[in-house]
Protein backbone atom coordinates (compact mmCIF):
# COMPACT_ATOMS: atom_id res chain seq x y z
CA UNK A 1 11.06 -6.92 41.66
CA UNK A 2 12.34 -3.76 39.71
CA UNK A 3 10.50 -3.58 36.50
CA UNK A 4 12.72 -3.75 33.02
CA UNK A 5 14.07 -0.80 31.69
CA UNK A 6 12.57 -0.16 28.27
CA UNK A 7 16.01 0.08 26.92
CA UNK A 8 17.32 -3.75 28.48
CA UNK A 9 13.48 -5.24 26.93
CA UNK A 10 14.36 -3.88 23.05
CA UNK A 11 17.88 -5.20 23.42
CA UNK A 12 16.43 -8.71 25.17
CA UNK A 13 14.91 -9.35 21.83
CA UNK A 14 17.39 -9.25 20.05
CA UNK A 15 19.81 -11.18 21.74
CA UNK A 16 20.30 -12.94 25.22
CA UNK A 17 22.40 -10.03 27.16
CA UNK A 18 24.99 -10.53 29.45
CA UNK A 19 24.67 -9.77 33.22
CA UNK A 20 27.06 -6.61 32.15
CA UNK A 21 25.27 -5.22 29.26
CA UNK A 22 21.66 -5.82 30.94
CA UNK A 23 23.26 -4.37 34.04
CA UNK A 24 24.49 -1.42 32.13
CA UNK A 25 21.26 -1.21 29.84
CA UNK A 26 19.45 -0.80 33.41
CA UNK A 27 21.28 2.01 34.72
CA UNK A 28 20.95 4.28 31.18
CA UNK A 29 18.48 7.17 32.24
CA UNK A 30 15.48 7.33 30.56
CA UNK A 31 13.04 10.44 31.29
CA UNK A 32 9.35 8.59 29.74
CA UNK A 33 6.89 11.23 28.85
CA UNK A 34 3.73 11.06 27.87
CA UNK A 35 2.51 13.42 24.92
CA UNK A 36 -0.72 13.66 22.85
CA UNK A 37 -1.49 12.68 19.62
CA UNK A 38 -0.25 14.54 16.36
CA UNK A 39 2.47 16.38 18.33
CA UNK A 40 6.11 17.02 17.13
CA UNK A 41 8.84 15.62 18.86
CA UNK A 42 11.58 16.71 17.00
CA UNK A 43 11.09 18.87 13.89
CA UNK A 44 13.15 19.33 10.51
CA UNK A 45 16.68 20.94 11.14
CA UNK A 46 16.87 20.54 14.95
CA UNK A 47 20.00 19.42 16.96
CA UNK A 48 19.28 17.03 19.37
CA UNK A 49 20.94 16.30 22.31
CA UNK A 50 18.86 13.24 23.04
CA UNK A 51 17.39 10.09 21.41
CA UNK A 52 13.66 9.34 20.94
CA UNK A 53 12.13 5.56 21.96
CA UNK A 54 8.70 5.03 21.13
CA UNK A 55 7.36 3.11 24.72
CA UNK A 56 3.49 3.29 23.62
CA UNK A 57 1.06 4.47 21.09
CA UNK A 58 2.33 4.88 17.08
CA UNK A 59 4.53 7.57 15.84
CA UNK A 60 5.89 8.92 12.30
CA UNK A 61 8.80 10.25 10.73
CA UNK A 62 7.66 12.90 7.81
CA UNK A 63 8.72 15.59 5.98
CA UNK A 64 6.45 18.98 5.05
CA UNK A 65 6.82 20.29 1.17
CA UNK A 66 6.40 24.49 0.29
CA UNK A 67 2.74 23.67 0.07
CA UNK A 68 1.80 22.97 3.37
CA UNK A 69 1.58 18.87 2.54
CA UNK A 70 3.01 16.12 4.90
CA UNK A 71 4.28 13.00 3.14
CA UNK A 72 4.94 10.34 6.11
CA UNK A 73 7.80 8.40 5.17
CA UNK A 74 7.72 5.87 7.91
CA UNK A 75 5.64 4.23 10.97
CA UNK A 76 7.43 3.93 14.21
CA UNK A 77 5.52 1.05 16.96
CA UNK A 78 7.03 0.33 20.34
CA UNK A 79 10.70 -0.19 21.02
CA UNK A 80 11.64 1.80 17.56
CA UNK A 81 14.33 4.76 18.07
CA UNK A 82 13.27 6.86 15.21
CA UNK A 83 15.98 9.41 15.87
CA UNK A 84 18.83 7.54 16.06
CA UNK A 85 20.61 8.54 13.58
CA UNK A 86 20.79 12.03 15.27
CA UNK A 87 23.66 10.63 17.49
CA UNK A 88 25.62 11.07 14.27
CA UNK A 89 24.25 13.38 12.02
CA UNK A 90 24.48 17.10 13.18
CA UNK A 91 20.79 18.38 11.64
CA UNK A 92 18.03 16.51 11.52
CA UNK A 93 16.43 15.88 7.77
CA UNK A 94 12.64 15.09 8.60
CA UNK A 95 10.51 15.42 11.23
CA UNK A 96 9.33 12.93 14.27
CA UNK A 97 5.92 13.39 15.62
CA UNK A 98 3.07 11.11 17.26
CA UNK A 99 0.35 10.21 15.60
CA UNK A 100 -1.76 8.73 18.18
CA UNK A 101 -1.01 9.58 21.99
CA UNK A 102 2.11 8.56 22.81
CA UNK A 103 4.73 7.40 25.70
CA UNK A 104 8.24 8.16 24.71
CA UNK A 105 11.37 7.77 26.39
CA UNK A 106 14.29 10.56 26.50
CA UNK A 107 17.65 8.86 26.02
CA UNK A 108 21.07 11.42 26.24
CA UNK A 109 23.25 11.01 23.68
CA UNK A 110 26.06 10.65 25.67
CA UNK A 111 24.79 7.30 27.52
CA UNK A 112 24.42 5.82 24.39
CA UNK A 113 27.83 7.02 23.18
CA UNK A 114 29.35 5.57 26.63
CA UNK A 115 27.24 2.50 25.91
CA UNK A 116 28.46 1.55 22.67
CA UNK A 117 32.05 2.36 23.70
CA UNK A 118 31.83 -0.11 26.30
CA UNK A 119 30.17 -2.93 24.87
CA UNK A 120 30.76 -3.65 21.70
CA UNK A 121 27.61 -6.33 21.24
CA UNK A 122 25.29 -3.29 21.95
CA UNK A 123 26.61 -0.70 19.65
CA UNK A 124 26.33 -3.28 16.94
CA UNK A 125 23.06 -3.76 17.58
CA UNK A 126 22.12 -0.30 17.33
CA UNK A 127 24.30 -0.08 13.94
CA UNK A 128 21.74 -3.01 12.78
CA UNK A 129 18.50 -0.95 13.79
CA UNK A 130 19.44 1.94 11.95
CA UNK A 131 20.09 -0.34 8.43
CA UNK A 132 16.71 -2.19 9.12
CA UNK A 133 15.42 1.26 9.05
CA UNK A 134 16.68 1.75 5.39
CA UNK A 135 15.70 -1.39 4.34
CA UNK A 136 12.24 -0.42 5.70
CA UNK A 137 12.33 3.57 4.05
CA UNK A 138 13.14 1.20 0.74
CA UNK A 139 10.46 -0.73 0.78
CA UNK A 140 8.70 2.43 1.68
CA UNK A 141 9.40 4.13 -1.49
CA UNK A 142 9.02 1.06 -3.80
CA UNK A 143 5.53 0.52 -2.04
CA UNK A 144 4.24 4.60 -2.94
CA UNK A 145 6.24 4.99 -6.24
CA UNK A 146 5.00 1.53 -8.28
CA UNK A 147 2.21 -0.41 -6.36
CA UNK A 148 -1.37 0.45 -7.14
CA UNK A 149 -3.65 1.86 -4.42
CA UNK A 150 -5.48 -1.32 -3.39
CA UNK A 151 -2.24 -3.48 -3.05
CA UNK A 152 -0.33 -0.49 -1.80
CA UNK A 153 -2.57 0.11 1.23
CA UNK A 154 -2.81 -3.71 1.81
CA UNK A 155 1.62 -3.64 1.85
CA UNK A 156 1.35 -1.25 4.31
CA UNK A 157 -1.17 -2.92 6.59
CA UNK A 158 1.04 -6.33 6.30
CA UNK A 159 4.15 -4.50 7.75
CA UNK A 160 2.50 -2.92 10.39
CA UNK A 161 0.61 -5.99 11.76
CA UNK A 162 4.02 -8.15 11.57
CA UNK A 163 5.83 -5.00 13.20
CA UNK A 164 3.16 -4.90 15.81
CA UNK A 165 3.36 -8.54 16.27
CA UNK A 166 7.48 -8.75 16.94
CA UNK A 167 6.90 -6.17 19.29
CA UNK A 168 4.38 -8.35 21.18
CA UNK A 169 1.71 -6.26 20.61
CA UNK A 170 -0.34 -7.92 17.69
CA UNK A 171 -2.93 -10.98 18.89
CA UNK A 172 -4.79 -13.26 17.02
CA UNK A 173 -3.78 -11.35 13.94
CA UNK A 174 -5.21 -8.34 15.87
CA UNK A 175 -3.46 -4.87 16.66
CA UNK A 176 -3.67 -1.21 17.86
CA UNK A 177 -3.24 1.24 14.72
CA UNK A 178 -4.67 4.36 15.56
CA UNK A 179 -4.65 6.40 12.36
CA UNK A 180 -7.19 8.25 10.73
CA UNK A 181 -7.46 8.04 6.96
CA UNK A 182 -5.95 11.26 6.10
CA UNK A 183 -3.01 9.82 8.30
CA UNK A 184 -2.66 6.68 5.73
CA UNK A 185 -3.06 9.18 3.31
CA UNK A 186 -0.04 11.07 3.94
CA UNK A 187 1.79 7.63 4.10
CA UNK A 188 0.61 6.10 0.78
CA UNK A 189 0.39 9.49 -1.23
CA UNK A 190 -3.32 8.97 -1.80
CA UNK A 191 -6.06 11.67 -0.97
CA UNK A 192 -8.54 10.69 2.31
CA UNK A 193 -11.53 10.12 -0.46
CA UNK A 194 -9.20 7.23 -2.09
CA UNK A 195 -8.09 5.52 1.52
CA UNK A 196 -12.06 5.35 2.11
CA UNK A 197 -12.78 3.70 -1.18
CA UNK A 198 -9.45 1.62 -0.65
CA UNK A 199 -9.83 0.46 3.34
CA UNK A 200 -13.75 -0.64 1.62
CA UNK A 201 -12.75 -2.58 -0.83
CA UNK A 202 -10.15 -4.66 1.66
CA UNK A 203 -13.35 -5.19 4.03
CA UNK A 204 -15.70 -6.44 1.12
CA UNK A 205 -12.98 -9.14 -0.20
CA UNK A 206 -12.69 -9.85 3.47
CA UNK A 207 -8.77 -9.04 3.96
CA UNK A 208 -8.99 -6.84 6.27
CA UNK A 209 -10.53 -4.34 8.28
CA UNK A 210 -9.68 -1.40 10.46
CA UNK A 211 -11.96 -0.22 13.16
CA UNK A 212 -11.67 2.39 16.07
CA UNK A 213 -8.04 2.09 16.03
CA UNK A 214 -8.08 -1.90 15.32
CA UNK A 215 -6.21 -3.35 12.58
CA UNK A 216 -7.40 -7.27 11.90
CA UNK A 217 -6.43 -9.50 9.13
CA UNK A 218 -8.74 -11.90 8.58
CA UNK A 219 -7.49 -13.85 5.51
CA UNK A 220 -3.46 -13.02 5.95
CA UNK A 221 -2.37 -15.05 2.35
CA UNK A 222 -4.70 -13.41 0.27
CA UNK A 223 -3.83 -10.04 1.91
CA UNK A 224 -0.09 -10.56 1.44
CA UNK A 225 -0.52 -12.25 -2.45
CA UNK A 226 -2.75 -8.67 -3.45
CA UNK A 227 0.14 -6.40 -1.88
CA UNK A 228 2.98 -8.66 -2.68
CA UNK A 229 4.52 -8.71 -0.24
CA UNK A 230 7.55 -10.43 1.23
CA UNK A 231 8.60 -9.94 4.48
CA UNK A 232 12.55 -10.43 4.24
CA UNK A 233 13.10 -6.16 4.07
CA UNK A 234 11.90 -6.25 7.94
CA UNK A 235 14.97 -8.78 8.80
CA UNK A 236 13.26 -9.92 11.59
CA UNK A 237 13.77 -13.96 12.25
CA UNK A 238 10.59 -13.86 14.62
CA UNK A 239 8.45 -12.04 11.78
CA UNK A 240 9.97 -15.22 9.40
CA UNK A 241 8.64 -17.50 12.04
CA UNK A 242 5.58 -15.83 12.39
CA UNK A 243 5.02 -15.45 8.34
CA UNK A 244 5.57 -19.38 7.77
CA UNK A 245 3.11 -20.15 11.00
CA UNK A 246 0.53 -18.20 8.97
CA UNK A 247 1.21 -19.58 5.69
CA UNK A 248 0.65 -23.38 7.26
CA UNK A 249 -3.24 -22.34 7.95
């Protein structure tokens, strides 16, 4: 049997494809490359030609300021296209780089151009990703610019563990998240010293805790009441499913 392309399994979640469009999805192209950890994949002002997909491992979209300091302004798990906005915007604005080591797919632009010409469904789709993204960058900037350190930390652990979890990757309220905590610092705008204190005090209320590269949530209500969160900006009717499965226990 000829595995899935990567491509045809994102779509497959979304939707039940036709024999056409999972046909079609099939034949797209897709050079997978493995890269290292903290490595750029595009950078700030570059013209792509191609379209990233995140296969394995956790990537970031961030921008640099005159001072030398990152500010990551979003998490990208398995299945996310972080650059696809590049099929339609001439120069990128921010740059896309692994965080832990990564396999990434190489999509041309023109296969996905051909692709949404030809079936409508798709393209639609892919319009749908990219305004989930923005609802996601939202939250992102609500969740830096107002929330507190403790709850702001716990927001960001929420998302990624339901993110995780519609990719199929999150079990038993378990999942990968290799970061270091000068990585979460560049994501929640806190120094490395505060993320310490911060990832401490989630273990000693029993929330949370993040070891060696594994996220668990061990009390997911109390977690999601201290960060407020909601989950409606991820738009994501398994991740509703999933939330109201959790709230029963």
């Amino acid at each position: 049997m000829i595995d899935e392309s990567p491509l045809t399994a994102k779509f497959r979640r979304a939707f039940t494809l036709t024999p056409d469009e999972r046909q079609a999805l099939d034949a797209i192209r897709i050079r997978i490359v493995a890269i290292g950890a903290n490595q750029d994949l595009v950078r700030e002002g570059d013209q792509p030609s191609r379209c990233i997909m995140v296969l394995a491992g956790l990537a970031s979209t961030s921008k640099i300021i005159g001072d030398g300091k990152r500010q990551v302004t979003a998490y990208h798990v398995p299945g996310d296209m972080p650059d696809l906005l590049s099929l339609h915007l001439d120069l990128l604005d921010s740059d896309v780089r692994t965080v832990s080591a990564c396999s990434v797919g190489f999509i041309d632009h023109s296969a996905i151009r051909l692709l949404c010409e030809r079936y409508p469904r798709l393209a639609a789709n892919l319009w749908r990703t990219t305004l989930v993204d923005a609802s996601i960058f939202r939250e992102w900037v609500v969740n830096v610019g107002k929330r507190q350190a403790l709850g702001r930390v716990a927001h960001l652990l929420c998302e990624i563990m339901l993110r995780m979890d519609d990719a199929g990757l999150a079990f038993d309220q378990s999942c990968a998240f290799a970061v270091t905590q000068a990585d979460l610092g560049e994501a929640t705008g806190l120094s490395a010293v505060h993320i310490n204190r911060t990832l401490k005090a989630l273990r000693e209320k029993q929330l949370t805790s993040l070891v060696n590269g594994q996220l668990t949530i061990h009390d997911w209500e109390g977690l999601a009441i201290l960060a407020e969160f909601r989950h409606d900006y991820l738009h994501s009717a398994r991740t509703k499913r999933r939330v109201e499965s959790l709230s029963m226990h």
